[in-house]
PDB file of N, CA and C in Angstrom:
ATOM      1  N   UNK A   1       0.849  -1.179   0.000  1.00  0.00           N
ATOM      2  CA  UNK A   1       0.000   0.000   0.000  1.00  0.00           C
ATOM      3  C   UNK A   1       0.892   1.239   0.000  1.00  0.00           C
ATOM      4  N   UNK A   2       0.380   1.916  -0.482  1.00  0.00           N
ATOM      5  CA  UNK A   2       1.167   3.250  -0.884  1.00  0.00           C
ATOM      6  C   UNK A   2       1.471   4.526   0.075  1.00  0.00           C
ATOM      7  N   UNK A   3       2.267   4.915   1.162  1.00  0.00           N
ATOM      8  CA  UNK A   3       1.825   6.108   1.703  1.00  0.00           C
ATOM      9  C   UNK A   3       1.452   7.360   1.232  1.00  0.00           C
ATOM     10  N   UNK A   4       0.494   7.914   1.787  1.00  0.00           N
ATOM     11  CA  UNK A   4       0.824   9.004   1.552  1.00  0.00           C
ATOM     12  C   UNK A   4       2.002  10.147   1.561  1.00  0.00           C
ATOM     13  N   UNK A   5       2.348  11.410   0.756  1.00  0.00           N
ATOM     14  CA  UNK A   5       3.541  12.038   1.093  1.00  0.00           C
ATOM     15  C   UNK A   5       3.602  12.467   1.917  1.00  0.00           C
ATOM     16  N   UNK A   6       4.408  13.068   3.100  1.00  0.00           N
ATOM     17  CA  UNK A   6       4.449  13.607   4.233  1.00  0.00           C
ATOM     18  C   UNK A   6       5.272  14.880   4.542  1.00  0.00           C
ATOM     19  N   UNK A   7       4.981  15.915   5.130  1.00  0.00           N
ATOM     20  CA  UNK A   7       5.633  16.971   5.202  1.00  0.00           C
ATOM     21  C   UNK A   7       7.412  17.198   5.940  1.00  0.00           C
ATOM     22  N   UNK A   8       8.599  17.073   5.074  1.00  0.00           N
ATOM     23  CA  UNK A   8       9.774  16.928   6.188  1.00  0.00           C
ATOM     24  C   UNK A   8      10.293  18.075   6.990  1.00  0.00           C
ATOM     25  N   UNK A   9       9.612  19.215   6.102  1.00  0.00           N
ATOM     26  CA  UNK A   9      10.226  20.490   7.215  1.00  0.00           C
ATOM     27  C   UNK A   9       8.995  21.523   6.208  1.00  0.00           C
ATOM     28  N   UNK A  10       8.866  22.366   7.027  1.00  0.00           N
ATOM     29  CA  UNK A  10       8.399  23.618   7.024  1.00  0.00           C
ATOM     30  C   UNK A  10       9.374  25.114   6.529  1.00  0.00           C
ATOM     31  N   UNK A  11       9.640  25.414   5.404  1.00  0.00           N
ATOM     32  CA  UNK A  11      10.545  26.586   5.272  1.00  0.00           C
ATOM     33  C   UNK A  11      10.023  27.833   6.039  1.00  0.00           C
ATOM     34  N   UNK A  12       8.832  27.874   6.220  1.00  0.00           N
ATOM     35  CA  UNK A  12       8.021  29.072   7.100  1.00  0.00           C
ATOM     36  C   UNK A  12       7.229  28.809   8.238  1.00  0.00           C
ATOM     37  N   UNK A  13       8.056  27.746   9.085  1.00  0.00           N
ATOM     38  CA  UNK A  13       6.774  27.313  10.179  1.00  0.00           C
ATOM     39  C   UNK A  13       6.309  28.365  11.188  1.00  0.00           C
ATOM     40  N   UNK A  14       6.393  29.417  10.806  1.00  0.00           N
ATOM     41  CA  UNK A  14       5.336  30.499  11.528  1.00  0.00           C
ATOM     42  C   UNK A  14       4.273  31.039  11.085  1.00  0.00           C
ATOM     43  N   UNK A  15       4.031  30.347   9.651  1.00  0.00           N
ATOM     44  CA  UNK A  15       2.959  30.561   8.869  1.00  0.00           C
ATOM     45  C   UNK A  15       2.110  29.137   8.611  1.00  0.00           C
ATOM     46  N   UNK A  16       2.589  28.409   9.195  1.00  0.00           N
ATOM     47  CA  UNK A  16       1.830  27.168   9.806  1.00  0.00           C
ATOM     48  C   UNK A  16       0.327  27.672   9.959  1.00  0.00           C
ATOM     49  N   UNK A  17      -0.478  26.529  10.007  1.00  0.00           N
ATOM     50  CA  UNK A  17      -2.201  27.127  10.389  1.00  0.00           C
ATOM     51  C   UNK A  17      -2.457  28.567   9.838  1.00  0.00           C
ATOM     52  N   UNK A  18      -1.834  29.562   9.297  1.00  0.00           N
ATOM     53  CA  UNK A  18      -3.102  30.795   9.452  1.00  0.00           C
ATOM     54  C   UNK A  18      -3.390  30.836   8.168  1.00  0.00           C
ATOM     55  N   UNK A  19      -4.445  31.455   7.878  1.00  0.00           N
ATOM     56  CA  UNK A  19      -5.702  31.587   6.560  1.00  0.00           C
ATOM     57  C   UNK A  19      -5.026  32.300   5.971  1.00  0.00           C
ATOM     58  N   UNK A  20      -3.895  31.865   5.103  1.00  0.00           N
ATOM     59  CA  UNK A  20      -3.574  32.228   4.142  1.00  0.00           C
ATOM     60  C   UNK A  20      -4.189  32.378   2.773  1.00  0.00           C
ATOM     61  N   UNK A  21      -4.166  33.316   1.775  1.00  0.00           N
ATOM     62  CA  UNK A  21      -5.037  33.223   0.915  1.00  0.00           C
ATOM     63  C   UNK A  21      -4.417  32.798  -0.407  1.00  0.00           C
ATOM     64  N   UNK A  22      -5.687  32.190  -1.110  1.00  0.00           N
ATOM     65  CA  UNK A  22      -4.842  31.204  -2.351  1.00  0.00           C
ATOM     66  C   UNK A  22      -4.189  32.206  -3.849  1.00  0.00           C
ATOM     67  N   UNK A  23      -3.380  31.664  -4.217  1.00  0.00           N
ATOM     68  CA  UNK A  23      -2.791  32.451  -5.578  1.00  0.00           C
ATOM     69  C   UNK A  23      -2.753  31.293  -6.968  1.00  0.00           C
ATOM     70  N   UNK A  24      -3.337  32.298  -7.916  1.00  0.00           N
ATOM     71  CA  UNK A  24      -3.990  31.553  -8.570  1.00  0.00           C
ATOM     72  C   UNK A  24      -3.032  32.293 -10.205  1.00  0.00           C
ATOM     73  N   UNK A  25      -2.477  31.005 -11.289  1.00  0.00           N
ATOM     74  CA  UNK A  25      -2.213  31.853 -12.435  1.00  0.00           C
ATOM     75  C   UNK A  25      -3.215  32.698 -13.244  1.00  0.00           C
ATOM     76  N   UNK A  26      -2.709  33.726 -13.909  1.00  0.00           N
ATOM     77  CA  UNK A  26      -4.093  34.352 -14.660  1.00  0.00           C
ATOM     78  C   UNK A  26      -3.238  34.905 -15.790  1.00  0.00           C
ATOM     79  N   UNK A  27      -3.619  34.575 -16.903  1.00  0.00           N
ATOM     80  CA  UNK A  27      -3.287  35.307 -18.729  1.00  0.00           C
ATOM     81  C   UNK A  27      -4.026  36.675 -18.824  1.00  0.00           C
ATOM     82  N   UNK A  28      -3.230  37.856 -18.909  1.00  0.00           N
ATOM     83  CA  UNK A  28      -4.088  39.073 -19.391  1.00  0.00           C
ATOM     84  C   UNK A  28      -3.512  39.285 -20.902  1.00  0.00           C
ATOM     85  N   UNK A  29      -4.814  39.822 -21.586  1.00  0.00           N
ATOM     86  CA  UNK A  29      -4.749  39.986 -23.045  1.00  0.00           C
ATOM     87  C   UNK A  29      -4.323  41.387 -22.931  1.00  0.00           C
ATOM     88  N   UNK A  30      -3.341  41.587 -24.131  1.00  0.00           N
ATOM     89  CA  UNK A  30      -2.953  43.028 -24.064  1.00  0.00           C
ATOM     90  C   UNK A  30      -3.461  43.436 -25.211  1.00  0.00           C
ATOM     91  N   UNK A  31      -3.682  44.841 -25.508  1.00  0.00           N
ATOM     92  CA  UNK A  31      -4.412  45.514 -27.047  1.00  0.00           C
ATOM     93  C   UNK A  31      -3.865  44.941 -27.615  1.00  0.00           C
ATOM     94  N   UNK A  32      -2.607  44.851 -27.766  1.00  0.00           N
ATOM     95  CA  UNK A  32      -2.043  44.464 -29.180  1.00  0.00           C
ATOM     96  C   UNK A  32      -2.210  42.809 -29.241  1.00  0.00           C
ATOM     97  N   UNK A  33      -2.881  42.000 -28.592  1.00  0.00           N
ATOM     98  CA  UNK A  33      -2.900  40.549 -28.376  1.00  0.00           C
ATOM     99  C   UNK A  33      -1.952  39.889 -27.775  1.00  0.00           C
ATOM    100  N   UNK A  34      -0.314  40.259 -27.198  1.00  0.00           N
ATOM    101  CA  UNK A  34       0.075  39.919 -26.572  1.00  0.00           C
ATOM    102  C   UNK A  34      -0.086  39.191 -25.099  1.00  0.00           C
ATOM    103  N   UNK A  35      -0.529  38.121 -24.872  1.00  0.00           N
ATOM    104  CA  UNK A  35      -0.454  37.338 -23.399  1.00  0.00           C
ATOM    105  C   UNK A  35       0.853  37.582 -22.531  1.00  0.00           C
ATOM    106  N   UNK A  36      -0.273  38.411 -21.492  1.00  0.00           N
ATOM    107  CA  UNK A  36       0.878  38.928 -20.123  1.00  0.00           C
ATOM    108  C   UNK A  36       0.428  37.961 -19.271  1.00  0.00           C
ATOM    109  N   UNK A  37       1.716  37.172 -18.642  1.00  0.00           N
ATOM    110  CA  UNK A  37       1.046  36.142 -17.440  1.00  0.00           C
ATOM    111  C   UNK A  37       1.232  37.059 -16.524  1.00  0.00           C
ATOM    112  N   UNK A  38       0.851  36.673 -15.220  1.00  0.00           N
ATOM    113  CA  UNK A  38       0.396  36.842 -13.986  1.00  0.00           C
ATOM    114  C   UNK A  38      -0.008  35.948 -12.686  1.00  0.00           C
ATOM    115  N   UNK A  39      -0.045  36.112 -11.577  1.00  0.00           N
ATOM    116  CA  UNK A  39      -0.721  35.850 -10.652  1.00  0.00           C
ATOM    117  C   UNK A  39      -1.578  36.965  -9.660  1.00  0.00           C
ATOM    118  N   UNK A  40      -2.569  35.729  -9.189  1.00  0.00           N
ATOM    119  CA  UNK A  40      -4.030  36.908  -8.592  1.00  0.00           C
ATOM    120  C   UNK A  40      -4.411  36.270  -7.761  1.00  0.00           C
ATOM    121  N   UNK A  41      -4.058  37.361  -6.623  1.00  0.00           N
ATOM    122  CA  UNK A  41      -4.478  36.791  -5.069  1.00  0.00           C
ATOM    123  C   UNK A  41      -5.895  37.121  -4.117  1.00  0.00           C
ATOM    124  N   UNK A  42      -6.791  36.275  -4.480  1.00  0.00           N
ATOM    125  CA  UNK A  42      -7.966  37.013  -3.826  1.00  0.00           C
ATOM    126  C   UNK A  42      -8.187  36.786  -2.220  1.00  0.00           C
ATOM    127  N   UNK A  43      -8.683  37.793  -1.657  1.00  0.00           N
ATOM    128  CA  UNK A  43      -9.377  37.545  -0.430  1.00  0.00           C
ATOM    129  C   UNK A  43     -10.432  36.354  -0.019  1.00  0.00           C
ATOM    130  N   UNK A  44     -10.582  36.527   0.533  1.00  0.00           N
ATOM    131  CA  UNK A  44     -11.707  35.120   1.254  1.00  0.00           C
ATOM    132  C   UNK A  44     -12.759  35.843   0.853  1.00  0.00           C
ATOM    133  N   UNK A  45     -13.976  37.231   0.584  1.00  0.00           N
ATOM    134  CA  UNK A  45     -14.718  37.676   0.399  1.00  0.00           C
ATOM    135  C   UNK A  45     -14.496  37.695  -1.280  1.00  0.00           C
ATOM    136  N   UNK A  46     -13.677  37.840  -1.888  1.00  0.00           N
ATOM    137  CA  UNK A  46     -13.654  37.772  -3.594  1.00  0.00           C
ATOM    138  C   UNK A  46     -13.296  36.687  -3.699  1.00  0.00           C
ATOM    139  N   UNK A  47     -13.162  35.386  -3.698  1.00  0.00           N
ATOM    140  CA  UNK A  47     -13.184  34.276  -4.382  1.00  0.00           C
ATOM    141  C   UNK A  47     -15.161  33.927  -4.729  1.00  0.00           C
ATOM    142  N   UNK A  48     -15.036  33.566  -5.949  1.00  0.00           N
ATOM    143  CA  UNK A  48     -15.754  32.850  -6.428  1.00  0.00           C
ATOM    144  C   UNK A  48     -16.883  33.582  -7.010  1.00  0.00           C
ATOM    145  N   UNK A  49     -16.582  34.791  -7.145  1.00  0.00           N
ATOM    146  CA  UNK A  49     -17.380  35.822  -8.011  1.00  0.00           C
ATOM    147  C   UNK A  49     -18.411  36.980  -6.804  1.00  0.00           C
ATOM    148  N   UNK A  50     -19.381  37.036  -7.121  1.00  0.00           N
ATOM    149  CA  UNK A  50     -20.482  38.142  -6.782  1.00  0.00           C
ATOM    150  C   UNK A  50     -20.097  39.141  -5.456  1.00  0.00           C
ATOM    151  N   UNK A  51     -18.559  39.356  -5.029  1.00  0.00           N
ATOM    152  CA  UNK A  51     -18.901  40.737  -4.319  1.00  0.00           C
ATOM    153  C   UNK A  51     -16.901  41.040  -4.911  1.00  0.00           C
ATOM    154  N   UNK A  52     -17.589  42.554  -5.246  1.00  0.00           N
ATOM    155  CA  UNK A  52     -16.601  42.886  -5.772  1.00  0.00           C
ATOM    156  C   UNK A  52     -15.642  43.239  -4.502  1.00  0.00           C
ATOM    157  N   UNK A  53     -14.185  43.328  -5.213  1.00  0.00           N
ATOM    158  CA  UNK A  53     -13.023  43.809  -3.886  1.00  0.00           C
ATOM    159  C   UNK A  53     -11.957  44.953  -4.854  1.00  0.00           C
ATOM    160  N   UNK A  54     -11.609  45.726  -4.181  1.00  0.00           N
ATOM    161  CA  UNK A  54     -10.447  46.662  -4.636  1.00  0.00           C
ATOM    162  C   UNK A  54      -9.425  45.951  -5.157  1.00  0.00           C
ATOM    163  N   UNK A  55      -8.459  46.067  -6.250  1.00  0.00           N
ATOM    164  CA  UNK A  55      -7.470  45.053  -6.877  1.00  0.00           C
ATOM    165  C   UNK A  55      -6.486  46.546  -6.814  1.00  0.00           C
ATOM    166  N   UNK A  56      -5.408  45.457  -6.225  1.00  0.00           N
ATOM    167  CA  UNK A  56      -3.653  46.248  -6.264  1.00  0.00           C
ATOM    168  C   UNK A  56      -2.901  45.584  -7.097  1.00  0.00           C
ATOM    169  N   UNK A  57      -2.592  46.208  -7.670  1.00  0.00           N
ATOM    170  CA  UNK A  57      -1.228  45.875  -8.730  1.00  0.00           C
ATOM    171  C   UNK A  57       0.112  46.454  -8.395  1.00  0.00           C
ATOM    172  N   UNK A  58       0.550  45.050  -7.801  1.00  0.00           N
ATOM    173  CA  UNK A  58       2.177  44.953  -7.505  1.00  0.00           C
ATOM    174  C   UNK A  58       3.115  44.574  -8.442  1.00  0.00           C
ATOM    175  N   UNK A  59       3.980  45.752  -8.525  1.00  0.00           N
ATOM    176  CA  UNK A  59       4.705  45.018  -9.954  1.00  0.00           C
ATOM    177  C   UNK A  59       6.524  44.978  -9.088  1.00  0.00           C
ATOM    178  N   UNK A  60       7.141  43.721  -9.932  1.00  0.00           N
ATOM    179  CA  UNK A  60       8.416  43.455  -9.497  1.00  0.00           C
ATOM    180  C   UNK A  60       9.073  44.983 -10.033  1.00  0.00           C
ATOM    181  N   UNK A  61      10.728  44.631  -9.123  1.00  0.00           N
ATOM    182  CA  UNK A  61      11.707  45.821  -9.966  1.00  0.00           C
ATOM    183  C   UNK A  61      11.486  45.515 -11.622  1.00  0.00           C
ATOM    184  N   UNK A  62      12.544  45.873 -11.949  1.00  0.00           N
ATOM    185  CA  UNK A  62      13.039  44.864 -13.035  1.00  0.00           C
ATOM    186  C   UNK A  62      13.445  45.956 -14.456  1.00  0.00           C
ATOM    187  N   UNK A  63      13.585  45.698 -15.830  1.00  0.00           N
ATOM    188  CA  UNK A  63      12.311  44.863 -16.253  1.00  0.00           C
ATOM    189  C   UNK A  63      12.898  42.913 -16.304  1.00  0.00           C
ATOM    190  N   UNK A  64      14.304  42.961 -15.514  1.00  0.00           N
ATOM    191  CA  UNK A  64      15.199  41.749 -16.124  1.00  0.00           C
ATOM    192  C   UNK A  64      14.709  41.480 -14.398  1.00  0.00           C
ATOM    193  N   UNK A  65      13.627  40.993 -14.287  1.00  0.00           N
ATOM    194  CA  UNK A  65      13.204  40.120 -12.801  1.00  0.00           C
ATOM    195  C   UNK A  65      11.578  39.263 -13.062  1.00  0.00           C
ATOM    196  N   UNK A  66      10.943  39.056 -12.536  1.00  0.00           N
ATOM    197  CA  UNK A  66       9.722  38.302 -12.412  1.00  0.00           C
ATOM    198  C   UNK A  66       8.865  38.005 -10.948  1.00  0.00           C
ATOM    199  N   UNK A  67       7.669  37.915 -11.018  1.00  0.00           N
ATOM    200  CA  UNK A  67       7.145  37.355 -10.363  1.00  0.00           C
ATOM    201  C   UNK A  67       6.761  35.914  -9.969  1.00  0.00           C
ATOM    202  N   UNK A  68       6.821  35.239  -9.195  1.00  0.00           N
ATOM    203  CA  UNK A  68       6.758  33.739  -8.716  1.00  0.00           C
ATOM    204  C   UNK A  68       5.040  33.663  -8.283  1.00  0.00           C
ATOM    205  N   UNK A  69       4.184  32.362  -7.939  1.00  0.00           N
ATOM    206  CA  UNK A  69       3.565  32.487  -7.585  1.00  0.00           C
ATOM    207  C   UNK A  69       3.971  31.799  -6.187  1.00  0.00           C
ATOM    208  N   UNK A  70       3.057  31.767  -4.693  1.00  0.00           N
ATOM    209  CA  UNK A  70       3.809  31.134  -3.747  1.00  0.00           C
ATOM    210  C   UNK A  70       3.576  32.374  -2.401  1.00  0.00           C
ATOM    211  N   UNK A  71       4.260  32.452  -1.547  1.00  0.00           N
ATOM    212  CA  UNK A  71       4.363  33.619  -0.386  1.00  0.00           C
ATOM    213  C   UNK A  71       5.178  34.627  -0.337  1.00  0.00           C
ATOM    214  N   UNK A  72       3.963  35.408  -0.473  1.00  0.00           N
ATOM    215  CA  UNK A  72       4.528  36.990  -0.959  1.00  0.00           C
ATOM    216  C   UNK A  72       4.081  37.570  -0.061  1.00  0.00           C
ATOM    217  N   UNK A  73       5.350  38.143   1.259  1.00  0.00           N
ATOM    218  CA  UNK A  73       4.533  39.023   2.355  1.00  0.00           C
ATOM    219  C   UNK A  73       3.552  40.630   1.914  1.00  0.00           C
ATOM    220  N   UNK A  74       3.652  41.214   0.385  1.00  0.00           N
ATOM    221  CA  UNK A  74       3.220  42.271   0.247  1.00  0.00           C
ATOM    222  C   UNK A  74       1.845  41.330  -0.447  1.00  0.00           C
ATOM    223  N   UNK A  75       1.884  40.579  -0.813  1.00  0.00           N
ATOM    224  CA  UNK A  75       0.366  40.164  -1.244  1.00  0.00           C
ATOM    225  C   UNK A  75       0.052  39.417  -0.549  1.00  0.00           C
ATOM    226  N   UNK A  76       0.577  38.926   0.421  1.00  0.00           N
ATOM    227  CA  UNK A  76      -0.942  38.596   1.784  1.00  0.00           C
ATOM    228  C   UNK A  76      -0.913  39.516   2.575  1.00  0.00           C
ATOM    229  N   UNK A  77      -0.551  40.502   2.918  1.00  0.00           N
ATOM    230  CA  UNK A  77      -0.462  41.252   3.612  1.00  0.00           C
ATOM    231  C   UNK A  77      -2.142  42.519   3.147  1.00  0.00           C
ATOM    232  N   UNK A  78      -2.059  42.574   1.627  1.00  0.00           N
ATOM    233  CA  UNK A  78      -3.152  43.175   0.913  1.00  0.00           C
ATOM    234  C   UNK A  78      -4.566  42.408   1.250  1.00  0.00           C
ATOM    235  N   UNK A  79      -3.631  40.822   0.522  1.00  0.00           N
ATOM    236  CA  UNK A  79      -4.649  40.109   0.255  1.00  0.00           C
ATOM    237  C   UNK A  79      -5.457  39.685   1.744  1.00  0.00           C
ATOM    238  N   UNK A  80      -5.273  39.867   2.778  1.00  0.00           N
ATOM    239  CA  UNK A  80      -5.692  39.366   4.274  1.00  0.00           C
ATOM    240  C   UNK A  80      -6.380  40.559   4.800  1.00  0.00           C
ATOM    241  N   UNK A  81      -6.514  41.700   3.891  1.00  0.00           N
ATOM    242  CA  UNK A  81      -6.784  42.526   4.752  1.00  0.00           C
ATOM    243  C   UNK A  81      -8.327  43.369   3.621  1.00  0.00           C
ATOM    244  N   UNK A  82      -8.816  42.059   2.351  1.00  0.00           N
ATOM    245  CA  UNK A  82      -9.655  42.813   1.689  1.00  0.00           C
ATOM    246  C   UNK A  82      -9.291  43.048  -0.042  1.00  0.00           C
ATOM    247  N   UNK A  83      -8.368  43.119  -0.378  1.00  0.00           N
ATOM    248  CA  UNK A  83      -7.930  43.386  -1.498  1.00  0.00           C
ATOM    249  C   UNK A  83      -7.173  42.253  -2.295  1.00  0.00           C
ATOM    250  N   UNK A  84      -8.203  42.329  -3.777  1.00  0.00           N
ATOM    251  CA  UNK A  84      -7.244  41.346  -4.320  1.00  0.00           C
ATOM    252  C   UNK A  84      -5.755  41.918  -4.979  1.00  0.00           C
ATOM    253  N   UNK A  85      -5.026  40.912  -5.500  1.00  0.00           N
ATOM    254  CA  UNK A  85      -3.706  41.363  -5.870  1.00  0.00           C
ATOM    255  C   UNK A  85      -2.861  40.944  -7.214  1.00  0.00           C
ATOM    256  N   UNK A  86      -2.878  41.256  -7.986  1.00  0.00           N
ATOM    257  CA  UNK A  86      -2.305  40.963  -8.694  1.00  0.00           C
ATOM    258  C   UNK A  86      -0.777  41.491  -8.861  1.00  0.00           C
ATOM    259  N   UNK A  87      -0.001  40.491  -9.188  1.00  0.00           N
ATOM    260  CA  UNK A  87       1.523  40.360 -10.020  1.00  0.00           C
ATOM    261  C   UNK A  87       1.730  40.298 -10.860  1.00  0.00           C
ATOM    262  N   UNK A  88       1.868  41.205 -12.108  1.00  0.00           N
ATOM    263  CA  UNK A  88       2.080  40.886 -13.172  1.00  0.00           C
ATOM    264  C   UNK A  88       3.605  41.213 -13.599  1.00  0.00           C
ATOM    265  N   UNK A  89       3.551  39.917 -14.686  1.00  0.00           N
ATOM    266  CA  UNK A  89       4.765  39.973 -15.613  1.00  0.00           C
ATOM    267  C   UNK A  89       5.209  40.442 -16.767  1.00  0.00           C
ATOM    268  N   UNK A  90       4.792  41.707 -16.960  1.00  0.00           N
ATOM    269  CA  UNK A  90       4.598  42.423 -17.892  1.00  0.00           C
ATOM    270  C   UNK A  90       6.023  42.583 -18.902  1.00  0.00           C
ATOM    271  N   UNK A  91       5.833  42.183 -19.949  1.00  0.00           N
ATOM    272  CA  UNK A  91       6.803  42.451 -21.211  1.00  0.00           C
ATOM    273  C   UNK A  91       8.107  42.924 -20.533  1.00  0.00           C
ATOM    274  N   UNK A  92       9.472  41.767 -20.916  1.00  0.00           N
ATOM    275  CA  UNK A  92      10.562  42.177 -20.245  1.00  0.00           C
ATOM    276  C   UNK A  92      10.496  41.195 -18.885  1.00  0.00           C
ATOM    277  N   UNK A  93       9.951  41.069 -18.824  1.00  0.00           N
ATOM    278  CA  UNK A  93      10.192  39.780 -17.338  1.00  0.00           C
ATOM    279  C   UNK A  93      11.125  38.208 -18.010  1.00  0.00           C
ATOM    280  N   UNK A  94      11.304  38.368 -17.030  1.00  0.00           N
ATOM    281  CA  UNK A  94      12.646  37.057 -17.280  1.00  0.00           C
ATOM    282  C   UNK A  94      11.793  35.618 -16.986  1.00  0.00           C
ATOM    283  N   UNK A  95      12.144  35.068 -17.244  1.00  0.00           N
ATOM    284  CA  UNK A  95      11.505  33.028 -17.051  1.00  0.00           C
ATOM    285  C   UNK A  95      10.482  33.003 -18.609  1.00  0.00           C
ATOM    286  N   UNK A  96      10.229  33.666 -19.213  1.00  0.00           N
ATOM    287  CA  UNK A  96       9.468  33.370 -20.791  1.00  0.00           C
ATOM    288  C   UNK A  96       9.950  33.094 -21.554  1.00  0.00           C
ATOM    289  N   UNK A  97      11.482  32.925 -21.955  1.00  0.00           N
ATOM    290  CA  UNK A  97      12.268  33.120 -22.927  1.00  0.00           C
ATOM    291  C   UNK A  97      12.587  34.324 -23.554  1.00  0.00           C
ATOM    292  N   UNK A  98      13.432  33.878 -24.493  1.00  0.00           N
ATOM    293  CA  UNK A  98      14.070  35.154 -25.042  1.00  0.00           C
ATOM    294  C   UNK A  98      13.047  35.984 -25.332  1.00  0.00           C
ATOM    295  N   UNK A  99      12.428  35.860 -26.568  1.00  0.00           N
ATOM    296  CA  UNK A  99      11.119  36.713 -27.481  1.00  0.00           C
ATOM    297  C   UNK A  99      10.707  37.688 -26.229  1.00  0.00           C
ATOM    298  N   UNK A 100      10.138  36.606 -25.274  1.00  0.00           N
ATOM    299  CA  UNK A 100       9.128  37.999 -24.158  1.00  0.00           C
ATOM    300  C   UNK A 100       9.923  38.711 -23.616  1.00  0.00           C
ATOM    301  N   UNK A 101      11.535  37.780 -22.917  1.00  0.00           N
ATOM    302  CA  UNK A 101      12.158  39.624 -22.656  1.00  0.00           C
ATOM    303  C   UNK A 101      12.389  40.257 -23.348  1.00  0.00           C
ATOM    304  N   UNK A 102      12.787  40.525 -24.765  1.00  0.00           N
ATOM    305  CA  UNK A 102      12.925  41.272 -25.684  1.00  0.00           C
ATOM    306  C   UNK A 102      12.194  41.725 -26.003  1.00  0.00           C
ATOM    307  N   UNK A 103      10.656  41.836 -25.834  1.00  0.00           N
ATOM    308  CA  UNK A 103       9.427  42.818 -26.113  1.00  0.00           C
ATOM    309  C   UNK A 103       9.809  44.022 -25.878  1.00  0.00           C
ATOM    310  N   UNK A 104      10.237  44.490 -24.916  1.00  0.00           N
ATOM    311  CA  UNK A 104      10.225  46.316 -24.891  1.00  0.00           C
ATOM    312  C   UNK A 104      11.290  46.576 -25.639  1.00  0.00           C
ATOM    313  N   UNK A 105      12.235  46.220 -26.074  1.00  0.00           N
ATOM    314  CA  UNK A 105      13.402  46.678 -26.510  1.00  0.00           C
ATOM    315  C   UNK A 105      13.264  47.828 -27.470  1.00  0.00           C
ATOM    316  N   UNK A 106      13.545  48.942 -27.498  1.00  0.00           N
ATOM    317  CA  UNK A 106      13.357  49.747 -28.402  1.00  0.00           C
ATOM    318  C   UNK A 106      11.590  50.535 -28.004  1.00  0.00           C
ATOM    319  N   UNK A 107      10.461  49.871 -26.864  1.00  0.00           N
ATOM    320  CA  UNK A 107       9.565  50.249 -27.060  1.00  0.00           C
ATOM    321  C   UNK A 107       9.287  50.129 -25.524  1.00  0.00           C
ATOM    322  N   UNK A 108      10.003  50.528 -24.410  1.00  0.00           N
ATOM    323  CA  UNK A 108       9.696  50.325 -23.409  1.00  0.00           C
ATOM    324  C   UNK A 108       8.094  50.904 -22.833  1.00  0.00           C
ATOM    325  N   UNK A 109       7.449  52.159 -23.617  1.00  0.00           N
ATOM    326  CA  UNK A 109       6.073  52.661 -22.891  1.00  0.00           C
ATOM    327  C   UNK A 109       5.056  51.242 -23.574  1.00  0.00           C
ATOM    328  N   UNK A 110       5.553  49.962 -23.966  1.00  0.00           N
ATOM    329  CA  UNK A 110       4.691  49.004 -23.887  1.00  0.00           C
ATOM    330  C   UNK A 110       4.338  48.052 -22.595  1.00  0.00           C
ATOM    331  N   UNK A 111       5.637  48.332 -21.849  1.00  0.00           N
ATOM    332  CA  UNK A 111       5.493  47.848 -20.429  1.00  0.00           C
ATOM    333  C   UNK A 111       4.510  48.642 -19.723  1.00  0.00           C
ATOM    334  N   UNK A 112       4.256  49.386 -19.557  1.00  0.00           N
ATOM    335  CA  UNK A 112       3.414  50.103 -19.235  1.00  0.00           C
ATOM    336  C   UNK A 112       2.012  50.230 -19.589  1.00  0.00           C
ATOM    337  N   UNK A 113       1.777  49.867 -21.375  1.00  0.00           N
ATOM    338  CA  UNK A 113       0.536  49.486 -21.618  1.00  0.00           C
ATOM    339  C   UNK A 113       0.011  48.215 -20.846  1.00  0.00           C
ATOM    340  N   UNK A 114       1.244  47.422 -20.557  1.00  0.00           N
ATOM    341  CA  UNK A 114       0.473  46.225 -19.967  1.00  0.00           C
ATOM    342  C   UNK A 114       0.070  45.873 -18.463  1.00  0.00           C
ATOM    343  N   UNK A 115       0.511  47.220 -18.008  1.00  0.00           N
ATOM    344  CA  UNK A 115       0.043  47.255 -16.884  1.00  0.00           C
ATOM    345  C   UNK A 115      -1.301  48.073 -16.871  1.00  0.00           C
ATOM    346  N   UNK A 116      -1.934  48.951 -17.788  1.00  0.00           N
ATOM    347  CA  UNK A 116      -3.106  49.381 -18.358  1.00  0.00           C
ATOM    348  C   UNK A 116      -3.538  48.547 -18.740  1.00  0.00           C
ATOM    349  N   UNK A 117      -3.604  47.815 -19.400  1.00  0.00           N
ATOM    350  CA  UNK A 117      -4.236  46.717 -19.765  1.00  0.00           C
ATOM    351  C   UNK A 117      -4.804  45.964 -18.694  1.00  0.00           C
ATOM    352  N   UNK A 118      -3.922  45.493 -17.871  1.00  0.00           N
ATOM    353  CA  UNK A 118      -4.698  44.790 -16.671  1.00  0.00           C
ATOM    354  C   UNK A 118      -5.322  45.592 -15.535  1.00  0.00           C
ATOM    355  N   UNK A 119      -5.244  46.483 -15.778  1.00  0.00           N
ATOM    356  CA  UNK A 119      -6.150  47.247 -15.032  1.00  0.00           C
ATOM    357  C   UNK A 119      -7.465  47.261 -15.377  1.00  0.00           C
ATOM    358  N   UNK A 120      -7.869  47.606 -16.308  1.00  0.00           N
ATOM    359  CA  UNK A 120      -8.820  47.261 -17.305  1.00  0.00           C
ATOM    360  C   UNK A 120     -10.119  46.172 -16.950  1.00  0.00           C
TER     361      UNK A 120
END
């Protein structure tokens, strides 16, 4: 019989038990059709549709950095207190390959559309 897997250590065992909130991937379409990934952290009151919540958009340094999905003290910190959150990886983020960091090159106020865009 098979065990189940079992936990060998905790990298954050002070975040053990508390109501942490879930992070979820999300694709935003940009005008020009470009797919900006992302992650989106909702509150316990905005999951699952019908009551709306205020959305913050946290964006990494960069444009040669990225967002992870996982524990992010500035998005539970939002997200625990009411607000959803999004991270986006807007044109120029690193982990896509070459092509997507090379999107702004020569056109950097497109990084910026794509953070308009997901606002949107």
């Amino acid at each position: 019989q098979a065990s189940l897997p079992r936990l060998l250590l905790a990298s954050r065992p002070k975040l053990e038990g508390l109501p942490l909130c879930a992070t979820e991937s999300v694709t935003i379409l940009a005008q020009d059709g470009e797919r900006i990934p992302g992650y989106l952290t909702r509150p316990p009151a905005g999951r699952g549709g019908g009551v709306r919540v205020p959305l913050a958009i946290v964006l990494h340094g960069g444009p040669n950095a990225r967002d992870y999905a996982g524990y992010n003290p500035t998005t539970h910190l939002l997200s625990t207190r009411g607000m959803a959150v999004l991270t986006l990886n807007y044109r120029g983020s690193t982990g896509y390959g070459m092509r997507f960091a090379a999107l702004p090159n020569g056109r950097l106020p497109t990084m910026h559309g794509d953070v308009e865009d997901a606002r949107r």
